[in-house]
N, C-alpha and C. Protein backbone atom coordinates (compact mmCIF):
# COMPACT_ATOMS: atom_id res chain seq x y z
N UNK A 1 0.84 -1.18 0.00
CA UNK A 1 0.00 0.00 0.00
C UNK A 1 0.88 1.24 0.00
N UNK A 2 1.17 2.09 -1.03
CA UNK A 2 1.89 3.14 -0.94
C UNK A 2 1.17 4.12 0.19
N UNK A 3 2.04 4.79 0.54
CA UNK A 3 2.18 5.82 1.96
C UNK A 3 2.63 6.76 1.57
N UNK A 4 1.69 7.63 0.32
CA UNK A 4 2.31 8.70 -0.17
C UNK A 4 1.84 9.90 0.47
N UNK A 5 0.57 10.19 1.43
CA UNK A 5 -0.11 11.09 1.59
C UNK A 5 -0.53 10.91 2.77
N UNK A 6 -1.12 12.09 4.27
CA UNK A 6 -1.86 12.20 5.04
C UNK A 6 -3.11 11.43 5.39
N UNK A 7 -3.32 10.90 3.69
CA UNK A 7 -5.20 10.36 4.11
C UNK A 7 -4.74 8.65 4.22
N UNK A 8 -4.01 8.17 3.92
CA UNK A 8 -3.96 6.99 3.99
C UNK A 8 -2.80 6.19 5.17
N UNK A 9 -1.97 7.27 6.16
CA UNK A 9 -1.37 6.86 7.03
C UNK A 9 -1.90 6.37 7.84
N UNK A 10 -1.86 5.42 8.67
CA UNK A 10 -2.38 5.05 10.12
C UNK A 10 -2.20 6.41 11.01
N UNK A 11 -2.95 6.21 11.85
CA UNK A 11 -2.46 6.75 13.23
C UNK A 11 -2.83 6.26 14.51
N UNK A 12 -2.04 6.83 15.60
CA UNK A 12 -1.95 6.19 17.28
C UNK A 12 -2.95 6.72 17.98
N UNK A 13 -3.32 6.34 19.19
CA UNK A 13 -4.49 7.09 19.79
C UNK A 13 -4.21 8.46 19.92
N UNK A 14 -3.16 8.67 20.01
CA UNK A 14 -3.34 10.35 20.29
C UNK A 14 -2.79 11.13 19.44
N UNK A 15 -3.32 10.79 18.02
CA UNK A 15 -3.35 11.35 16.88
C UNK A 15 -2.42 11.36 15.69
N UNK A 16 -1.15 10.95 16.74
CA UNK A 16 -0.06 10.93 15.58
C UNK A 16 0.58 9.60 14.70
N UNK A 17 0.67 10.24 13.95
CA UNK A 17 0.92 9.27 12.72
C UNK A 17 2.12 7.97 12.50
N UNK A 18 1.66 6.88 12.03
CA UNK A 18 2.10 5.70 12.32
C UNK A 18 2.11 5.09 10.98
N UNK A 19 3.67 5.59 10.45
CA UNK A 19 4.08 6.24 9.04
C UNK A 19 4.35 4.14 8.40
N UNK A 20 3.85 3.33 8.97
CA UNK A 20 4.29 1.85 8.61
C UNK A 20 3.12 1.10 8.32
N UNK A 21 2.41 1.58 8.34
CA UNK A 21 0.80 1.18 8.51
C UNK A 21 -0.03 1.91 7.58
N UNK A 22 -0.89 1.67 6.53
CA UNK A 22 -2.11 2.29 5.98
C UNK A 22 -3.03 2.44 6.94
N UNK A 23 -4.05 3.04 7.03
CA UNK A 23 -5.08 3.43 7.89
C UNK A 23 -6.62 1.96 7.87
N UNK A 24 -5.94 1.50 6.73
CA UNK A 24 -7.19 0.38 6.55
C UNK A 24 -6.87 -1.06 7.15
N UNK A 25 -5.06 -1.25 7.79
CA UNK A 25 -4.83 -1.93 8.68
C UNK A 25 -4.28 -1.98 9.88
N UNK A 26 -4.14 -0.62 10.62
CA UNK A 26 -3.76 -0.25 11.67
C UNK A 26 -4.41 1.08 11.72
N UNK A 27 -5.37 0.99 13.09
CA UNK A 27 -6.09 2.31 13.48
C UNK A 27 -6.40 2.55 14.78
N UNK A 28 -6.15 3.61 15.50
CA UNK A 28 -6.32 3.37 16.74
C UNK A 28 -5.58 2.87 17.58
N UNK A 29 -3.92 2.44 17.90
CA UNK A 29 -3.06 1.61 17.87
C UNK A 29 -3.30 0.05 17.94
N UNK A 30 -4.36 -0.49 17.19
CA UNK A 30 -4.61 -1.38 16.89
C UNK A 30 -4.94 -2.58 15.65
N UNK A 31 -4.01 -3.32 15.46
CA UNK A 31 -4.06 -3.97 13.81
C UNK A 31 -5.51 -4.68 13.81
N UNK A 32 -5.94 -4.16 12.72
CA UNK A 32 -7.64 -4.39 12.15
C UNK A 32 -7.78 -6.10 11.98
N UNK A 33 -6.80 -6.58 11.53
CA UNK A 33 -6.71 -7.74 10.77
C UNK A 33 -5.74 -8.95 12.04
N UNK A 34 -6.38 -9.51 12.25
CA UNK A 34 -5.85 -10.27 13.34
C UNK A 34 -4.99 -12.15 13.20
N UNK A 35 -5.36 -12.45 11.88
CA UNK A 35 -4.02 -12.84 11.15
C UNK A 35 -4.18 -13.03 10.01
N UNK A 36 -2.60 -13.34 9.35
CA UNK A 36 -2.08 -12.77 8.29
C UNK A 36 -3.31 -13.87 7.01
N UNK A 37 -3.98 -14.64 7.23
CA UNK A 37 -4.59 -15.67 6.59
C UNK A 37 -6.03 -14.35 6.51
N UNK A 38 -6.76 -14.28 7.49
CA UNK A 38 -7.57 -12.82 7.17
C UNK A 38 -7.42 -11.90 6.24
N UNK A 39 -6.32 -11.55 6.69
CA UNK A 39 -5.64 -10.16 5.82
C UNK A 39 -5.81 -11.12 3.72
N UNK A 40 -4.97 -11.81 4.03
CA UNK A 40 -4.83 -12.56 2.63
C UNK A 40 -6.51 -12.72 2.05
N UNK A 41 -6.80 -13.40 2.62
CA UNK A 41 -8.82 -13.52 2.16
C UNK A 41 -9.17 -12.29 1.68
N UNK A 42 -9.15 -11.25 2.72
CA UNK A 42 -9.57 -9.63 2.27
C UNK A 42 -8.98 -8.95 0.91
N UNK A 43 -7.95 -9.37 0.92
CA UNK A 43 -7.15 -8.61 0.12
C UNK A 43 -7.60 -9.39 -1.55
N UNK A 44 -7.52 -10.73 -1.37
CA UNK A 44 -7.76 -11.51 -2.31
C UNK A 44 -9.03 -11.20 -2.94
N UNK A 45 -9.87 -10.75 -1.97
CA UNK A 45 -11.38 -10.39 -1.96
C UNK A 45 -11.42 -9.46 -2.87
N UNK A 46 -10.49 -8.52 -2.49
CA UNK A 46 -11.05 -7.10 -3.10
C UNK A 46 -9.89 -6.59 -3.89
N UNK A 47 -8.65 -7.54 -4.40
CA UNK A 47 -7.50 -6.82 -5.51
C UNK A 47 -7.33 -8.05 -7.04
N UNK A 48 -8.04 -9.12 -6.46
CA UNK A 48 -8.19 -10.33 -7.88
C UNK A 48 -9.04 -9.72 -8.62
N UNK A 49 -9.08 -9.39 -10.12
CA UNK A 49 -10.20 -9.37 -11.30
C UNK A 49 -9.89 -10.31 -12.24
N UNK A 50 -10.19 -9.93 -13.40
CA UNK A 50 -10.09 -10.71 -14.93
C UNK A 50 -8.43 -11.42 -15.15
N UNK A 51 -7.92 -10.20 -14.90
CA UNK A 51 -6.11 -9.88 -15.47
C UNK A 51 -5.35 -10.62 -13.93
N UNK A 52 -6.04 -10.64 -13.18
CA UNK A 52 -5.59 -10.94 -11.50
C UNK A 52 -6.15 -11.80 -11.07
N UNK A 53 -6.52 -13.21 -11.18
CA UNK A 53 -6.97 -14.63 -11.12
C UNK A 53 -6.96 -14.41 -9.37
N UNK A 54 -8.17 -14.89 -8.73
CA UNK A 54 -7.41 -14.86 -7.33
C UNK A 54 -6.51 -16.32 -6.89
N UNK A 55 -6.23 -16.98 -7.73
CA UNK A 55 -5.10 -17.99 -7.39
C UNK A 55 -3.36 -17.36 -7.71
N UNK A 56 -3.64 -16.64 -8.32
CA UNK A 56 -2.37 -15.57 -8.91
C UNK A 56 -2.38 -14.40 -7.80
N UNK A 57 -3.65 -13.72 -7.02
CA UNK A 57 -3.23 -12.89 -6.28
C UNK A 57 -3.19 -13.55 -4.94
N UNK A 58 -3.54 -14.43 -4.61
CA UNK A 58 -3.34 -15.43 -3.48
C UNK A 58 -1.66 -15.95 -2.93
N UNK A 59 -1.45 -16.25 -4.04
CA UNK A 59 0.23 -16.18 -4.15
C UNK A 59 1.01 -15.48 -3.95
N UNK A 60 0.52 -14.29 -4.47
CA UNK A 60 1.44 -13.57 -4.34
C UNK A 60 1.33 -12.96 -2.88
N UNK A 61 0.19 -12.54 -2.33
CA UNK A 61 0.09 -12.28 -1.00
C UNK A 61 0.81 -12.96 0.04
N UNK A 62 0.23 -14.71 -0.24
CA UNK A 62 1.32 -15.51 0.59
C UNK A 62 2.45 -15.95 0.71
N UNK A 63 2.71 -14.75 -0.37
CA UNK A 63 4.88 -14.86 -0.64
C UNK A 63 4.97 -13.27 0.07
N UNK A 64 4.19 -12.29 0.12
CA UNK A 64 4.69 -11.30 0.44
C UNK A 64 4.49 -10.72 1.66
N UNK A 65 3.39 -11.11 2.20
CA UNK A 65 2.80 -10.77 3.53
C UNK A 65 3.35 -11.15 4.68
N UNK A 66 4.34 -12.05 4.70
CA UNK A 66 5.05 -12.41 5.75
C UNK A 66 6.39 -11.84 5.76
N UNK A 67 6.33 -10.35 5.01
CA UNK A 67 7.95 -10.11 4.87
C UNK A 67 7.47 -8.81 5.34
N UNK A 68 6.59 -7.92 5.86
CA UNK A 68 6.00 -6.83 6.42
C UNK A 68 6.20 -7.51 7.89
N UNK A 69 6.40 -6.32 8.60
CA UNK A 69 7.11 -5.88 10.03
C UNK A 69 6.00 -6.66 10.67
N UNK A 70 4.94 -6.24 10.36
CA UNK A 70 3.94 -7.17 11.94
C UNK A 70 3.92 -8.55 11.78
N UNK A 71 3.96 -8.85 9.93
CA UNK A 71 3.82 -10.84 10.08
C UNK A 71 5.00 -11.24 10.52
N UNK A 72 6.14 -10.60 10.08
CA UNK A 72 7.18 -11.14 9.85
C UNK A 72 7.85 -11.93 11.61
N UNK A 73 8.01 -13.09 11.61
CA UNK A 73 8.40 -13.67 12.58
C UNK A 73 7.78 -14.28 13.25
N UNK A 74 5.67 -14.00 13.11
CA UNK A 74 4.65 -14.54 13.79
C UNK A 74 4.67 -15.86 13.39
């Protein structure tokens, strides 16, 4: 998820910004998505189309999602 802008950073309870995180999986100092198999379903849910098979975006999630700071090591 690029982190190019204000509207899509996370942030901490007391407002400030939590520059590692999009806002659609960390909000509130709390991760939305409670494991990485969730996250993968969602994502699969809503980034597979025509050109993006969700067995092709499935893959790729479960090659990449465990290399981000919160899966990584769970």
């Amino acid at each position: 998820m690029p982190l190019d802008d204000n509207s899509t950073i996370s942030r901490e309870p007391d407002g400030g910004f939590n520059e590692e995180y999009c806002k659609w999986c960390y909000s509130d100092g709390s991760f939305v998505y409670t494991s990485i198999e969730q996250l993968t379903d969602f994502l699969v849910g809503h980034m597979s189309n025509e050109q993006w098979p969700p067995e092709q975006a499935r893959a790729y999630f479960e090659a990449q999602l465990p290399k981000l700071g919160h899966w990584h090591g769970k």
